[in-house]
Protein backbone atom coordinates (compact mmCIF):
# COMPACT_ATOMS: atom_id res chain seq x y z
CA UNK A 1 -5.54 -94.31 -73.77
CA UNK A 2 -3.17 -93.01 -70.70
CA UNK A 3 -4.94 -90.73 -67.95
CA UNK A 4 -4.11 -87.41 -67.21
CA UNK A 5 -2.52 -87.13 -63.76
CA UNK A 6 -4.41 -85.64 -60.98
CA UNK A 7 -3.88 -81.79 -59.13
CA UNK A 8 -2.50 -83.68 -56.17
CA UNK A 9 -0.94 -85.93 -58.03
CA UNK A 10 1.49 -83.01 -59.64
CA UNK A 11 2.61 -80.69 -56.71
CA UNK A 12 3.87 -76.79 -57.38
CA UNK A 13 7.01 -76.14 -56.32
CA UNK A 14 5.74 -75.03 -52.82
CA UNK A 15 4.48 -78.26 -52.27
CA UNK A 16 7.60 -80.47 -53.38
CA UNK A 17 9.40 -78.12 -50.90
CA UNK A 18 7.20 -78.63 -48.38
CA UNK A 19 7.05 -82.21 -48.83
CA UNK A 20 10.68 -82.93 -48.98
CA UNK A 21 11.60 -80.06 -45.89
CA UNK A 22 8.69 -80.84 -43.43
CA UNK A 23 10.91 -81.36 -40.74
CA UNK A 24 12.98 -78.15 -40.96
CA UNK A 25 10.69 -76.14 -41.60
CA UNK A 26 8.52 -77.54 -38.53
CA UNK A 27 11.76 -76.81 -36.43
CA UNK A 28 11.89 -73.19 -38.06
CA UNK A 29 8.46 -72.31 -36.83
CA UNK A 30 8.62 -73.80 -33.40
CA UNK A 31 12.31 -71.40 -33.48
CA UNK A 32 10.68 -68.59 -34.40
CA UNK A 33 8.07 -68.47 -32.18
CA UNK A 34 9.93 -69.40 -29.37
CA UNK A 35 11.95 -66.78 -30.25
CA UNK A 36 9.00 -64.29 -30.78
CA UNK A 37 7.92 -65.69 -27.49
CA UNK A 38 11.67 -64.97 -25.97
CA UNK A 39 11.82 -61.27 -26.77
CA UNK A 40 8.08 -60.77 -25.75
CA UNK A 41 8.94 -62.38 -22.19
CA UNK A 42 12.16 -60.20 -22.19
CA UNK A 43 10.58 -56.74 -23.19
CA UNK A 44 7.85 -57.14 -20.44
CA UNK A 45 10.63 -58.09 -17.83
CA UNK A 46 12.43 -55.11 -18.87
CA UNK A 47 9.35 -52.93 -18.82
CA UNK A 48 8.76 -54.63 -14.82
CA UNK A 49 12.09 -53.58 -14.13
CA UNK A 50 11.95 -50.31 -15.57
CA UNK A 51 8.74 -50.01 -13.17
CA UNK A 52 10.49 -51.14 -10.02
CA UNK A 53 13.26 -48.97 -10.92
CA UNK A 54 10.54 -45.98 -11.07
CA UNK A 55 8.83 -47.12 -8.56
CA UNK A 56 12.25 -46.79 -6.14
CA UNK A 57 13.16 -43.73 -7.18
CA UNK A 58 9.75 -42.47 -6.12
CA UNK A 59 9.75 -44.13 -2.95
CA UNK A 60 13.42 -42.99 -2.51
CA UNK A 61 12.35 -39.07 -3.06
CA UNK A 62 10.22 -39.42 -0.64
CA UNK A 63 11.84 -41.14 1.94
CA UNK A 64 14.69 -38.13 1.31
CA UNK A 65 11.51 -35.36 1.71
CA UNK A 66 10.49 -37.09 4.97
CA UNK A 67 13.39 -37.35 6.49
CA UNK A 68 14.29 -33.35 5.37
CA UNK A 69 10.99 -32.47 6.68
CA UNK A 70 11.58 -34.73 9.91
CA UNK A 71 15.29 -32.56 9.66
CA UNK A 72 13.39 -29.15 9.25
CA UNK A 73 11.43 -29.75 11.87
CA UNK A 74 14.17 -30.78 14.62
CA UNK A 75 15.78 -27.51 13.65
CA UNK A 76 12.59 -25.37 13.60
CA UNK A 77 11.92 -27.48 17.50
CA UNK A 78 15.85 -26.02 18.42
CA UNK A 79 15.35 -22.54 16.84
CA UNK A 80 11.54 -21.53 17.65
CA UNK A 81 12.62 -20.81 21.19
CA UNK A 82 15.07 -18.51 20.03
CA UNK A 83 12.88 -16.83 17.98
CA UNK A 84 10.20 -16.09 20.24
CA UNK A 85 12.53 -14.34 22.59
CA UNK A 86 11.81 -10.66 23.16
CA UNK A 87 13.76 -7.61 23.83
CA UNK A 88 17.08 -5.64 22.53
CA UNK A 89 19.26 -7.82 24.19
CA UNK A 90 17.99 -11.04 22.21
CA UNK A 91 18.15 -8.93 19.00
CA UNK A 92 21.67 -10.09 17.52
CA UNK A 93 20.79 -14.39 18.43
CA UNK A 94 16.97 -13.56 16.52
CA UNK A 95 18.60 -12.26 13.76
CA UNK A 96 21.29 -15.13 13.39
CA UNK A 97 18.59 -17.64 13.58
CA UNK A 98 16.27 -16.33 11.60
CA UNK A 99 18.66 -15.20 8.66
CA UNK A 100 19.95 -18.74 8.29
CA UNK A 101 16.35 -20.22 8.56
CA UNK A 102 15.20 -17.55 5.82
CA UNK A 103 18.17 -18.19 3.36
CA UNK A 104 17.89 -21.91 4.09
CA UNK A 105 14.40 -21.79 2.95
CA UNK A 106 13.34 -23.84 6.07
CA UNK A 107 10.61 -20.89 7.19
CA UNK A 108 7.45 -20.77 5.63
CA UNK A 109 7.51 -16.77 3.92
CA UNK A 110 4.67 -15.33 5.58
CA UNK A 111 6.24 -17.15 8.95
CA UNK A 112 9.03 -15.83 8.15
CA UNK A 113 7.94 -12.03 7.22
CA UNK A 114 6.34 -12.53 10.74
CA UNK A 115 9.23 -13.16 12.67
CA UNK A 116 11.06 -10.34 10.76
CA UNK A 117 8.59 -7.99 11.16
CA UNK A 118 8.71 -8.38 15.32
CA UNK A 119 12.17 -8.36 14.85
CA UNK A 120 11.78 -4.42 13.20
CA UNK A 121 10.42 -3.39 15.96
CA UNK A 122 14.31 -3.67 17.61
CA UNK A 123 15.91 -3.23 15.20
CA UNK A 124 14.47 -1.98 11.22
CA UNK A 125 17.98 -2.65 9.80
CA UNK A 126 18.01 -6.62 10.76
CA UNK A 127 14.24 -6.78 9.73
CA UNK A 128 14.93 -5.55 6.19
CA UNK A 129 18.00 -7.90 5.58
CA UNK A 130 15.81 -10.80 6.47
CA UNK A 131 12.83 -9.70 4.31
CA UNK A 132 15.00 -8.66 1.61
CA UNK A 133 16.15 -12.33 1.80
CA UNK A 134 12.95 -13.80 1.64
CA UNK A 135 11.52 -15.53 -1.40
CA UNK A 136 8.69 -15.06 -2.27
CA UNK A 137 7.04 -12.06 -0.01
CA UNK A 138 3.40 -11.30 0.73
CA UNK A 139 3.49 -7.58 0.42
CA UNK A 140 -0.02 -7.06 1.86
CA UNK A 141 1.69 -8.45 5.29
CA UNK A 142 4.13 -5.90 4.87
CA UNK A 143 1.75 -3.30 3.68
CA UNK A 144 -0.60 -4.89 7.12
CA UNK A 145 2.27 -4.26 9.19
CA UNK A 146 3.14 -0.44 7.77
CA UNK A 147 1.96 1.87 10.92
CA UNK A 148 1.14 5.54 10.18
CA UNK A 149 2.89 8.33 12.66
CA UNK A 150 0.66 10.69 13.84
CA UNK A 151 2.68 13.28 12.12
CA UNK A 152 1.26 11.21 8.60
CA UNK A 153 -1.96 10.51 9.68
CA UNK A 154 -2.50 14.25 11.09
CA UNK A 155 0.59 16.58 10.06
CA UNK A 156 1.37 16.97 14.10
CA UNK A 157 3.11 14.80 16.96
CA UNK A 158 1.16 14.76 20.09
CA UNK A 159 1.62 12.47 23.05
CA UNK A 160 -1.70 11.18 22.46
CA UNK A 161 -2.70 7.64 22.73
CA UNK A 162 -4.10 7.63 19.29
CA UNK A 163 -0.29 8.28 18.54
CA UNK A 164 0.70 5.25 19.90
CA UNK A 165 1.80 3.86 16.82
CA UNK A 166 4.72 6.71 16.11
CA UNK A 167 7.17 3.85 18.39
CA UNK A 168 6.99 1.89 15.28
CA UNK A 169 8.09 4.99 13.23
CA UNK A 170 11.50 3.24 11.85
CA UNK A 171 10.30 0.01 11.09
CA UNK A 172 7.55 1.30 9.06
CA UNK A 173 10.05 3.36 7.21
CA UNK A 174 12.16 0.85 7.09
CA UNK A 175 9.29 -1.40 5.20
CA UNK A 176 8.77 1.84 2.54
CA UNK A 177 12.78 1.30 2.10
CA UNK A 178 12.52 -2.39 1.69
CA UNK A 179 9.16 -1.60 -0.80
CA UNK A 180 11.43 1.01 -3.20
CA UNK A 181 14.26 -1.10 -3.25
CA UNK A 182 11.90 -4.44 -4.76
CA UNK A 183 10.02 -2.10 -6.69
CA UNK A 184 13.40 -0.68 -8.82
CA UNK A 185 14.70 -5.21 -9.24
CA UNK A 186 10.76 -5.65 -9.86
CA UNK A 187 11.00 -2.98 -12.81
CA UNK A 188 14.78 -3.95 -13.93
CA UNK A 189 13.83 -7.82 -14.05
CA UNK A 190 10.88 -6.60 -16.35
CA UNK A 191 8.07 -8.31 -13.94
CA UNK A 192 6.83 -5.58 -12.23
CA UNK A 193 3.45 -7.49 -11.75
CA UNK A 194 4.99 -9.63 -9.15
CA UNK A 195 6.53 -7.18 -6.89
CA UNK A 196 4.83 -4.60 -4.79
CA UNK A 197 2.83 -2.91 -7.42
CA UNK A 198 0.19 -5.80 -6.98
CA UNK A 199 -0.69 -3.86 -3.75
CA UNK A 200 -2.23 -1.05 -6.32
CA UNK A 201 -3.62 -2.99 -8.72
CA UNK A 202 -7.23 -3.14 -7.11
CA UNK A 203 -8.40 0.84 -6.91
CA UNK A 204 -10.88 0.06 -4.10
CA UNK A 205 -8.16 -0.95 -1.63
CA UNK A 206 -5.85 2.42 -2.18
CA UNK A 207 -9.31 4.13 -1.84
CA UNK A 208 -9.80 2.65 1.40
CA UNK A 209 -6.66 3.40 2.72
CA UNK A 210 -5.05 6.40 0.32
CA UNK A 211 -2.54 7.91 3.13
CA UNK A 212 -1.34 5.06 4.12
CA UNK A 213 -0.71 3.72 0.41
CA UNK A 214 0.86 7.26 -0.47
CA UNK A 215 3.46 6.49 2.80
CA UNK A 216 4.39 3.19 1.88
CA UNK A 217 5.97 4.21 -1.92
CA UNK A 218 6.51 8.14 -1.12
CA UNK A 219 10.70 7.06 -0.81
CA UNK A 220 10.42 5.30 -4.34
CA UNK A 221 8.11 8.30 -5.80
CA UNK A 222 10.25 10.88 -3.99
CA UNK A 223 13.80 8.96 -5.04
CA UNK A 224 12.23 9.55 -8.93
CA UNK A 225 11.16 13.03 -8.73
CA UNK A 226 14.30 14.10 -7.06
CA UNK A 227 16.37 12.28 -9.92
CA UNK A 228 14.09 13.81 -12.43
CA UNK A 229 13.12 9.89 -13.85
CA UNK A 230 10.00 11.87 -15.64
CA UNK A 231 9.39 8.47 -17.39
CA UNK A 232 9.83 6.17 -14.66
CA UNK A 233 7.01 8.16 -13.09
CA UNK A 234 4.99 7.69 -16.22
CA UNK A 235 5.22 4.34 -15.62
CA UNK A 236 4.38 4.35 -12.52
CA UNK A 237 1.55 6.22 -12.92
CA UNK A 238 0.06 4.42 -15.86
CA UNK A 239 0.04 0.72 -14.27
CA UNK A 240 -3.03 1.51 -12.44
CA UNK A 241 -5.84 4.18 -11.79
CA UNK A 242 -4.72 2.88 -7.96
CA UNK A 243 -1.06 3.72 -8.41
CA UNK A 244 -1.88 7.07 -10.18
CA UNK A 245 -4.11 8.25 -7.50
CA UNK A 246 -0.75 7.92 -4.99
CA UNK A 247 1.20 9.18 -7.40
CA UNK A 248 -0.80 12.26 -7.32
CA UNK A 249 -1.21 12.52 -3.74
CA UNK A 250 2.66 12.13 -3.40
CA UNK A 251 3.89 14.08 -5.99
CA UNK A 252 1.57 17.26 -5.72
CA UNK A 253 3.06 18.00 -2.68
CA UNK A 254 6.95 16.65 -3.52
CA UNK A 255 8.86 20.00 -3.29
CA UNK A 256 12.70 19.55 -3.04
CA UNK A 257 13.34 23.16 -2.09
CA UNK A 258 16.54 23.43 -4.20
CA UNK A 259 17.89 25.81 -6.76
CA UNK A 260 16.25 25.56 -10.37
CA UNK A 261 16.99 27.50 -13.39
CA UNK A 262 13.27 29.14 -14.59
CA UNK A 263 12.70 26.95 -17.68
CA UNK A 264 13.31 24.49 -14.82
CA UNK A 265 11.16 26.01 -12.41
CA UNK A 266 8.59 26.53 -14.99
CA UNK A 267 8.42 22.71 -15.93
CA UNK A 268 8.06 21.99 -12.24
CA UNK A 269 5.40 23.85 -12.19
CA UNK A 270 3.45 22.45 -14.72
CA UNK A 271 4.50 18.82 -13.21
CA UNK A 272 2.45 19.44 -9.63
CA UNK A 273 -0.36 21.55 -11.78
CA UNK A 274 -1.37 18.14 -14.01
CA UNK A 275 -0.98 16.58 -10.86
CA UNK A 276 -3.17 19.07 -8.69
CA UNK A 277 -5.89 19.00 -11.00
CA UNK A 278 -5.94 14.93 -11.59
CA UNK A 279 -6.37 14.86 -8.23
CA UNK A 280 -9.26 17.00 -7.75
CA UNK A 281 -11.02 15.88 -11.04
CA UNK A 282 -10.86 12.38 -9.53
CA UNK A 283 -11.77 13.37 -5.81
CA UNK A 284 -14.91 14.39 -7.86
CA UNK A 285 -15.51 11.81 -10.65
CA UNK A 286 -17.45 8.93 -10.16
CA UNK A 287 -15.47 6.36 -9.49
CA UNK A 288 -14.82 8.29 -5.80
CA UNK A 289 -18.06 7.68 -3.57
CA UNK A 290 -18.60 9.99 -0.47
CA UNK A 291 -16.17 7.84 1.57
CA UNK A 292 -13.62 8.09 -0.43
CA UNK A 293 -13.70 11.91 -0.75
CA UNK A 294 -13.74 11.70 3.09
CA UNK A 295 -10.27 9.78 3.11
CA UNK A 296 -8.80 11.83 0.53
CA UNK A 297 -9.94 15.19 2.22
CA UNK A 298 -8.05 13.76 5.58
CA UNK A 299 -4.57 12.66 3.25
CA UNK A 300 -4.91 16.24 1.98
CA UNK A 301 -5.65 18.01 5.30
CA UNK A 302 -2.70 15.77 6.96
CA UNK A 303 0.20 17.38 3.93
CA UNK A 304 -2.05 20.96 3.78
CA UNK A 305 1.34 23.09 4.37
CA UNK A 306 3.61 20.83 2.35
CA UNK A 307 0.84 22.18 -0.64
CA UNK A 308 1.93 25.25 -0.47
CA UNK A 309 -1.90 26.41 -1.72
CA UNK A 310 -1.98 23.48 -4.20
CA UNK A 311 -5.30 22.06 -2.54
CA UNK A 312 -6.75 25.19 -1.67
CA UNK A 313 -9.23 25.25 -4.11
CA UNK A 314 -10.16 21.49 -3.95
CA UNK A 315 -11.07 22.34 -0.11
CA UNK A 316 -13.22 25.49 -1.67
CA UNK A 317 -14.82 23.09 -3.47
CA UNK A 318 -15.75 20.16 -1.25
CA UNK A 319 -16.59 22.95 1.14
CA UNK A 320 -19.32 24.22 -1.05
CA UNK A 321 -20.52 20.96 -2.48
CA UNK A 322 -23.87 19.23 -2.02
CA UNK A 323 -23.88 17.55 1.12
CA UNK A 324 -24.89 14.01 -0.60
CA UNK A 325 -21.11 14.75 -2.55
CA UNK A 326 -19.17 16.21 0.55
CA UNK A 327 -21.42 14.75 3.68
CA UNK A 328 -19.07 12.71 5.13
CA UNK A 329 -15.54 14.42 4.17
CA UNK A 330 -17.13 17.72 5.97
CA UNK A 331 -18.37 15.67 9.16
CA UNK A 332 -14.81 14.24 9.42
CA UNK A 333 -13.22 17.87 8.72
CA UNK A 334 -15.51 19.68 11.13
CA UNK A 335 -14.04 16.68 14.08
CA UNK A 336 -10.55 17.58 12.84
CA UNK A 337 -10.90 20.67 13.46
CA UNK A 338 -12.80 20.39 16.65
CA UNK A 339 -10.09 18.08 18.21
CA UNK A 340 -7.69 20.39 17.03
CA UNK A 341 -6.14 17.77 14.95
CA UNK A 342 -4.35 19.75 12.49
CA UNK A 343 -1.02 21.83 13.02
CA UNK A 344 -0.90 25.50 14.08
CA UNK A 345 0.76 26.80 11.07
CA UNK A 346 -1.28 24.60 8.51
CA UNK A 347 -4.66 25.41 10.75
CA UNK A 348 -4.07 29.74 10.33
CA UNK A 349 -3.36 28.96 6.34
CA UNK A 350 -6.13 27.08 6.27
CA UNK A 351 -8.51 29.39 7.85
CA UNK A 352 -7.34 32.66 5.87
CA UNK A 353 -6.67 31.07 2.64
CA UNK A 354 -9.82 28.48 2.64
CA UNK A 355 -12.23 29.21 5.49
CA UNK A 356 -12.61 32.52 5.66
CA UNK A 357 -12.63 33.67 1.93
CA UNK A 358 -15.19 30.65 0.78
CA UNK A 359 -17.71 31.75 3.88
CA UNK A 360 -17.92 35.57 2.60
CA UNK A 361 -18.13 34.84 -0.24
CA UNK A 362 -21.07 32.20 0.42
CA UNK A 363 -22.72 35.24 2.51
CA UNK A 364 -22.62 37.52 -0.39
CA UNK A 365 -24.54 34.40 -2.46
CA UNK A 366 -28.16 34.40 -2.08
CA UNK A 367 -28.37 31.14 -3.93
CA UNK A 368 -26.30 29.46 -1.86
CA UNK A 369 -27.91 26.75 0.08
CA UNK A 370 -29.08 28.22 3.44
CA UNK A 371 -28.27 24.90 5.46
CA UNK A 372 -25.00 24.56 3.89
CA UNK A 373 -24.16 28.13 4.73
CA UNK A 374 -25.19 27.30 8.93
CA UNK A 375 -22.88 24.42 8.55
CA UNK A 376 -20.08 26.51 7.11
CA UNK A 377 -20.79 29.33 10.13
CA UNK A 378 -20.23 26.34 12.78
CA UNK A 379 -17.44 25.08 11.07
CA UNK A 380 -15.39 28.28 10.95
CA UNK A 381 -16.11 28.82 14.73
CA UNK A 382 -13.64 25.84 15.35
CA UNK A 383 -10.75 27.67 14.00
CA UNK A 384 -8.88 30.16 16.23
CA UNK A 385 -9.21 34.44 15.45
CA UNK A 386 -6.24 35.58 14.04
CA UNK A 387 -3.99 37.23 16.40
CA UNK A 388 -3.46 41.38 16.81
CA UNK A 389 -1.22 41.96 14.00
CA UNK A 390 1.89 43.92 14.82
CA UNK A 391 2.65 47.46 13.20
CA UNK A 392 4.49 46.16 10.62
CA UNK A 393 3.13 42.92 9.57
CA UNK A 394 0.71 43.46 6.80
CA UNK A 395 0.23 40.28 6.17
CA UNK A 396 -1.87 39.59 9.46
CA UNK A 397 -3.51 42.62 9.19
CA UNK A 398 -5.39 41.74 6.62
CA UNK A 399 -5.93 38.61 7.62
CA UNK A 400 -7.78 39.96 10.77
CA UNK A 401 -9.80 42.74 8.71
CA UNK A 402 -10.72 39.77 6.58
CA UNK A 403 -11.91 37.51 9.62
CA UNK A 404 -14.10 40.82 11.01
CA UNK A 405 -15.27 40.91 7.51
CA UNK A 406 -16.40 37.56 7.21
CA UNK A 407 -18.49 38.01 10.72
CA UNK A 408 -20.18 41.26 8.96
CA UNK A 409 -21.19 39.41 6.21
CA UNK A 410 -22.38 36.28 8.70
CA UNK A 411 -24.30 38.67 10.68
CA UNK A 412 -25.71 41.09 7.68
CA UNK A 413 -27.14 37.62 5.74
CA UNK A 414 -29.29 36.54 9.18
CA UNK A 415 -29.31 36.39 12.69
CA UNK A 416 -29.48 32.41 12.23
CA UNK A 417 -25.94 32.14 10.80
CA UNK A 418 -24.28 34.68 13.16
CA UNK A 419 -25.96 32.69 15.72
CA UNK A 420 -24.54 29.15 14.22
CA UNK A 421 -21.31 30.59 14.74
CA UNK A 422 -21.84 31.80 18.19
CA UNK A 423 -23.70 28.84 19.70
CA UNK A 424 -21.04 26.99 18.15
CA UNK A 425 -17.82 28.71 19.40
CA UNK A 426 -19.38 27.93 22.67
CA UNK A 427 -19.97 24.84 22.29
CA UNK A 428 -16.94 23.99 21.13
CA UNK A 429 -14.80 25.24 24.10
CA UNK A 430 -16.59 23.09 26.69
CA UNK A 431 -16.64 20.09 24.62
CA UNK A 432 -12.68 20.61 24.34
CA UNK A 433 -12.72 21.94 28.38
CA UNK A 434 -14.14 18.25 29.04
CA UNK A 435 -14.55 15.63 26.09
CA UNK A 436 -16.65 12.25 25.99
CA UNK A 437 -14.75 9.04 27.44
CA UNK A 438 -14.78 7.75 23.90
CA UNK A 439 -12.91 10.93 22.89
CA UNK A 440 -10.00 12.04 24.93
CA UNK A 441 -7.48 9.94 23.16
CA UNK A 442 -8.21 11.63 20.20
CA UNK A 443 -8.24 15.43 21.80
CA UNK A 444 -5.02 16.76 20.41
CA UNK A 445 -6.11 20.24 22.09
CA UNK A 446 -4.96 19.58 25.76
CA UNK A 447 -2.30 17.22 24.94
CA UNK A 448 1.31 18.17 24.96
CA UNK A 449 3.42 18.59 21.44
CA UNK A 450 6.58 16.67 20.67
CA UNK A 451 9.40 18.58 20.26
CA UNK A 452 11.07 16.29 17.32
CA UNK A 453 14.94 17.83 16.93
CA UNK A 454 15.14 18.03 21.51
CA UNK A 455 13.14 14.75 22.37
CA UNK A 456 11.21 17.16 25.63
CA UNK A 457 7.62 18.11 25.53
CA UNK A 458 6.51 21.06 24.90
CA UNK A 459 2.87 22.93 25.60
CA UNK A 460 0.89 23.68 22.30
C-alpha cells in the first residue's frame, strides 16, 4: 500500500516560489531596504540642511540688527551733540536733526517727545511737526509737559513768580493743537482708545488736575461747539465720566458771541443749562471727595466771568454747605481772595452776585449754622466795597445799598459776626501790606498787571 506524501513534502505555491526564486527575492529585500535606508538618510540630511539654512538666516538677521543698531548708534554719537544745543539760533539745525531721526525711527518716542518738547520752547511750530511725526506718542508726557498761564490757572496775568510758567504759553498751546488734531485721525481711524482720550479714561486723574485737563482739549471741544458737531460732543462726552466732567467745565462757559436766530439762541441755551447743572450735580455727588470740590471750585473761580452767572448758584451752594462737604474748597477760596488772586471785573460780580446776596440772606436765617455764618463774615471782608456809584448808574447803586445792607443784617444778627468782619478786614490789609516769605510769590495784590494787547506793565 503507497504512503501518503508528507506537508513538507507537497509545498503551496508560496513555497515552490520561494524555493525556486530564493536568490531574487533575497536581492529584492536587501534593495528595498537599502533603499528604505537611502531615502531615510536623505530626508534627515535634508531636514539638517533645512536647519542650517534656518539656523543662517537667524544668525544673518541678527548680524543685520547689530550692525543697524551699531549704525543707529554712530548716528545718534554724531547727532546728540546737535541736539543738546540750546538757544534760537540752534533752532533750524535741532529741528533738521531731530525730524530725520524721528521719521527714521532711530529715536526712542518718549526720547524723542523729549527733545521736541525742549525744542517748543523756541519754537511750538517745529515741536508739533516733530511730534506729529512721531509713532507711537506717550500723551501723559505731553499732557506732563502742558504748563498752565496764570491767566488759566487764575483768570489774571501778573508778573508774579508763580506766573513763571506763562513763557511757555505757545508751546503749551501748541501741545492742545497737536492733542485736537490726533484726537479728530484717532476718531476717523475708528480707534479712539489709542489716541489722547486714554488721558481721560481714569476719573481720578482729571479730578486731580480738572483745569489743566479742561486746557489741554478746550481747542478740540471749542472747534466742535463752534461747528455745531452736537454728536461729536456726545461722543465725547460719553467715553468717560473723566471726559464728561471737561466737557462740562469747557463747554458751560464756551460762548462764541455771534449772531443766532432765537430757536437758535434758545437751543444754546438749553446746551450750557444740561451742562451747568451736570456740573454742579457732580461737584456734589459722591464720587467728588472734598478735594476735588476744592479743584473744581478754583477751575470755576479761574473762568467766573466767561460764566456769565452760570456758576453762580453752585458758589451759593458750596458757600453754604457743611464744612466736612465744602472745608477745603472754602479754605482755598478765602486764600484766593485774600491774595487777590482773581480779576477785578470777575472779583465785583462775584461779590454782588454771590457774596453779598448768600451772606444776607444767611443773616436773616436763624438756622443757619452760627460758625459757618463767622466764616462767611471774614470771607466777605476780603472783597473790596463797591465804589460811589455815579448819578446815573443804577446798576452800582444798588449794588452799594445792597453791600450797606448786608453789614445791617451782619451787625443786627450779633456783635460776633460784625466783629468777624471787622477783625478780619484788618487783618487782611496788613497781611497783604507785608506777607509771609512763603507767600509773596503768590501775592497778586502788590504785583503789577500785564497789559496783554501793549506788552508794558501796568499798576492794578
Amino acid at each position: 500500500m503507497a504512503e501518503t506524501p508528507a506537508a513538507h513534502d507537497n509545498p503551496s505555491r508560496l513555497g515552490r516560489f520561494i524555493q525556486n526564486y530564493s536568490g531574487f527575492l533575497s536581492s529584492f529585500v536587501i534593495g528595498v531596504a537599502g533603499l528604505v535606508a537611502t531615502s531615510i538618510w536623505q530626508f534627515r540630511q535634508a531636514q539638517n540642511a533645512e536647519r542650517q539654512q534656518a539656523s543662517e538666516q537667524a544668525i544673518a538677521r541678527t548680524k543685520a540688527d547689530n550692525d543697524w543698531r551699531i549704525a543707529r548708534a554712530e548716528i545718534l554719537g554724531k547727532n546728540l551733540s546737535v541736539l543738546s544745543l540750546q538757544g534760537p539760533q540752534t533752532v533750524d539745525q535741532r529741528f533738521g536733526v531731530l525730524l530725520s531721526l524721528t521719521r527714521g525711527n532711530i529715536l526712542d518716542p518718549e526720547l524723542a517727545a523729549s527733545y521736541a518738547l525742549e525744542l517748543g520752547r523756541d519754537n511750538p511750530t517745529y515741536m508739533r511737526v516733530v511730534l506729529a511725526g512721531t509713532a507711537n506718542k506717550n500723551y501723559t508726557q505731553l499732557e506732563q509737559a502742558f504748563a498752565l498761564t496764570c491767566m488759566q490757572r487764575f483768570g489774571v496775568e501778573k508778573r508774579a513768580e508763580v506766573c513763571k510758567d506763562d513763557k511757555l504759553a505757545d508751546r503749551s498751546e501748541a501741545i492742545g493743537q497737536l492733542i485736537a488734531d490726533e484726537l479728530d485721525a484717532s476718531i476717523a481711524s475708528g480707534e479712539i482708545k489709542k489716541g489722547p482720550m486714554g488721558l481721560l479714561r481714569d476719573e481720578r486723574a482729571v479730578q486731580a488736575h480738572p483745569t489743566k485737563m479742561a486746557w489741554l482739549f478746550e481747542n478740540y471741544l471749542q472747534n466742535l461747539y463752534e461747528r455745531r458737531q452736537w454728536n461729536e460732543i456726545e461722543r465725547f462726552e460719553g467715553f468717560s465720566a473723566g471726559a464728561r466732567l471737561v466737557a462740562a467745565l469747557v463747554l458751560a462757559t464756551a460762548r462764541t458771541g455771534e449772531l443766532v436766530t432765537s430757536a437758535e439762541e434758545d437751543m444754546l441755551k438749553k446746551f450750557h443749562a444740561e451742562r451747568r447743572h451736570w456740573l454742579a450735580s457732580y461737584m456734589f455727588g459722591r464720587t467728588c471727595d472734598s478735594e476735588c470740590r476744592a479743584k473744581l471750585m478754583q477751575a470755576m473761580l479761574s473762568s467766573y466771568g466767561e460764566a456769565q452767572g452760570d456758576y453762580n448758584d453752585v458758589f451759593k451752594r458750596l458757600l453754604t454747605a457743611p464744612r466736612g462737604e465744602a472745608g477745603t474748597a472754602l479754605a482755598q477760596l478765602h486764600a484766593r481772595l485774600l491774595w487777590c488772586q482773581v480779576d477785578a471785573d470777575d472779583l465785583a460780580e462775584f461779590r454782588d452776585s454771590v457774596l453779598v446776596p448768600t451772606v444776607t440772606a444767611a443773616c436773616a436765617d436763624p438756622k443757619f449754622d452760627a460758625g459757618l455764618l463767622e466764616d462767611l463774615a471774614a470771607m466777605v471782608a476780603l472783597v473790596p466795597e463797591p465804589p460811589a456809584p455815579a448819578a446815573a448808574d443804577s446798576t452800582s447803586a444798588s449794588d452799594a445799598v445792597a453791600w450797606k445792607q448786608m453789614l445791617a443784617a451782619l451787625e443786627k444778627r450779633g456783635e460776633r459776626f460784625h466783629k468777624a468782619f471787622i477783625n478780619r478786614l484788618a487783618r487782611a490789609r496788613h497781611e497783604r501790606a507785608s506777607p509771609p516769605p512763603m507767600i509773596k510769590k503768590q501775592n497778586f495784590c502788590t504785583a503789577e498787571r500785564v497789559d496783554s494787547t501793549a506788552g508794558s506793565e501796568i499798576d492794578q
